[in-house]
Protein backbone atom coordinates (compact mmCIF):
# COMPACT_ATOMS: atom_id res chain seq x y z
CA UNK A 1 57.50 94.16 57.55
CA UNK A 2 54.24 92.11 56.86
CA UNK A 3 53.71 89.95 54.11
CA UNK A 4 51.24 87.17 53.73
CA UNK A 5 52.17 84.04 52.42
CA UNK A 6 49.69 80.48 51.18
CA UNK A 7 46.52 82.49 53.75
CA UNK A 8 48.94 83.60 56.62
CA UNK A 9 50.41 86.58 57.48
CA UNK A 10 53.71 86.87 58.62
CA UNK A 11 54.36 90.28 60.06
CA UNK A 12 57.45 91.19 62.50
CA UNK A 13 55.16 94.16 63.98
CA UNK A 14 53.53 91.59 65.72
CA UNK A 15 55.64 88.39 65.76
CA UNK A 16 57.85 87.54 68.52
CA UNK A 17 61.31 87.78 67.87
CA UNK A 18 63.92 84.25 69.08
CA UNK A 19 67.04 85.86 67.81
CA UNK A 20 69.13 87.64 64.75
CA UNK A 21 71.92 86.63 62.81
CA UNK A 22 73.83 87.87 60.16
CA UNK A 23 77.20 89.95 59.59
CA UNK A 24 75.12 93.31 60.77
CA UNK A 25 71.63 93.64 61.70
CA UNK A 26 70.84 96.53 59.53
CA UNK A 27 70.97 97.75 55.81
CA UNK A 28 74.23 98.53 55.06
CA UNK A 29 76.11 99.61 51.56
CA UNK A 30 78.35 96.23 51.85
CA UNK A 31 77.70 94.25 49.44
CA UNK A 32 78.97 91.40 51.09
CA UNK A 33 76.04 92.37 54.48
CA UNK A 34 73.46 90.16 55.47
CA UNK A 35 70.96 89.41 58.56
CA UNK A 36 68.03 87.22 59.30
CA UNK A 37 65.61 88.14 62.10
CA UNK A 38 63.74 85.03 63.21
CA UNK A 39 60.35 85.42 64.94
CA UNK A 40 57.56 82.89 65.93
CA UNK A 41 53.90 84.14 65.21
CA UNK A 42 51.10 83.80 68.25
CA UNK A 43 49.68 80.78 66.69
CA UNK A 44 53.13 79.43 66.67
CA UNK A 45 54.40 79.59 63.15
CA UNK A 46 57.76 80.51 62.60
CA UNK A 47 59.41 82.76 60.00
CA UNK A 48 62.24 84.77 59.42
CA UNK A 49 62.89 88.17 57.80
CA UNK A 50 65.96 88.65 56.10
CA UNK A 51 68.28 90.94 53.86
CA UNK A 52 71.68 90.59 52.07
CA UNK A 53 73.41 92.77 49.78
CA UNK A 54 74.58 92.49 46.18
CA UNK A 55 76.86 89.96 46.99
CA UNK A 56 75.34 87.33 49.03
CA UNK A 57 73.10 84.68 48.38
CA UNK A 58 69.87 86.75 49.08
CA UNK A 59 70.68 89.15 46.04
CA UNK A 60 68.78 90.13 42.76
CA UNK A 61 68.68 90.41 39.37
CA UNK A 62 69.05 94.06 38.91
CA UNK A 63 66.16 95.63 37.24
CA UNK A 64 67.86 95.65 33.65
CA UNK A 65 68.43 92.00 34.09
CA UNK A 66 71.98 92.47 34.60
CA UNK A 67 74.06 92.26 37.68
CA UNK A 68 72.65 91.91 41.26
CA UNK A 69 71.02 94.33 43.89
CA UNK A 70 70.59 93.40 47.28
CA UNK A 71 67.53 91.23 48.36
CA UNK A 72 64.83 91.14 51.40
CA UNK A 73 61.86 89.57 52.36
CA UNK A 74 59.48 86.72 54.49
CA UNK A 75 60.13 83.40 54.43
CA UNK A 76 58.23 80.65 56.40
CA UNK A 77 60.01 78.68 58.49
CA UNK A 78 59.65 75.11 60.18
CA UNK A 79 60.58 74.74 63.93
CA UNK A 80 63.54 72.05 62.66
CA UNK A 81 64.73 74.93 60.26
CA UNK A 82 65.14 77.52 63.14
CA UNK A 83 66.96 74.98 65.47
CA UNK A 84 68.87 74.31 62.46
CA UNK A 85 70.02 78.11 62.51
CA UNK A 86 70.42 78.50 65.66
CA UNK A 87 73.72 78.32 66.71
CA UNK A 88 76.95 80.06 67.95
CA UNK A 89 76.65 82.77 65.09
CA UNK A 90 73.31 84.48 66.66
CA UNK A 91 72.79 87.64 68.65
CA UNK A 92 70.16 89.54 70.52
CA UNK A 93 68.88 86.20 71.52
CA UNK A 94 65.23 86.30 73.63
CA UNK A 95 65.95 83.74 75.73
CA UNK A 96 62.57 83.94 77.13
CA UNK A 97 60.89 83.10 73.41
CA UNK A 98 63.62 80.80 72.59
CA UNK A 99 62.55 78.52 76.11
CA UNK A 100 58.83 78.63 75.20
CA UNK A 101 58.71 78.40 71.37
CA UNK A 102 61.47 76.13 70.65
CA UNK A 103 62.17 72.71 71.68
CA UNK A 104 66.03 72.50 72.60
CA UNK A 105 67.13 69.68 74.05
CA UNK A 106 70.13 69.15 76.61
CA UNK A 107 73.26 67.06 74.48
């Protein structure tokens, strides 16, 4: 998925991905499903891709207006936002990315 966003693209083709999380980490017909793909850029910006189904709080309107559809799409991301995510919940963690992109400190 690529999308570009204030003069930057964000584009998971390219990206490096830190780690998913979410209740599966595909599309599914649930509309209760949902997953977020986080990924840090070259230059070091960090976004995440996500999706949700009908039910969750990345739905739609649906396209009469009425009811909801599931949702997907880009969103930028600051460093503090991703640490803020990361947490017991995420899977298919890069641990190599996660060491050199974010700053995690020992409690």
């Amino acid at each position: 998925m690529r999308k570009i966003i204030k003069g930057k693209v964000y584009d998971t083709d390219t990206a490096i991905e830190l780690f998913k999380k979410g209740t599966t980490d595909c599309r599914t017909t649930n509309f209760n499903d949902w997953f977020e793909e986080y990924y840090v850029t070259r230059k070091g910006n960090f976004f995440m891709k996500y999706w949700g189904g009908a039910l969750t709080k990345y739905s739609e309107a649906g396209p009469d207006g009425q009811g909801s559809v599931d949702g997907s799409g880009i969103k930028p991301l600051t460093e503090e936002e991703v640490l803020d995510s990361f947490d017991n919940s995420v899977f298919d963690i890069n641990d190599e990315a996660i060491e050199k992109y974010l700053n995690i400190e020992e409690a």
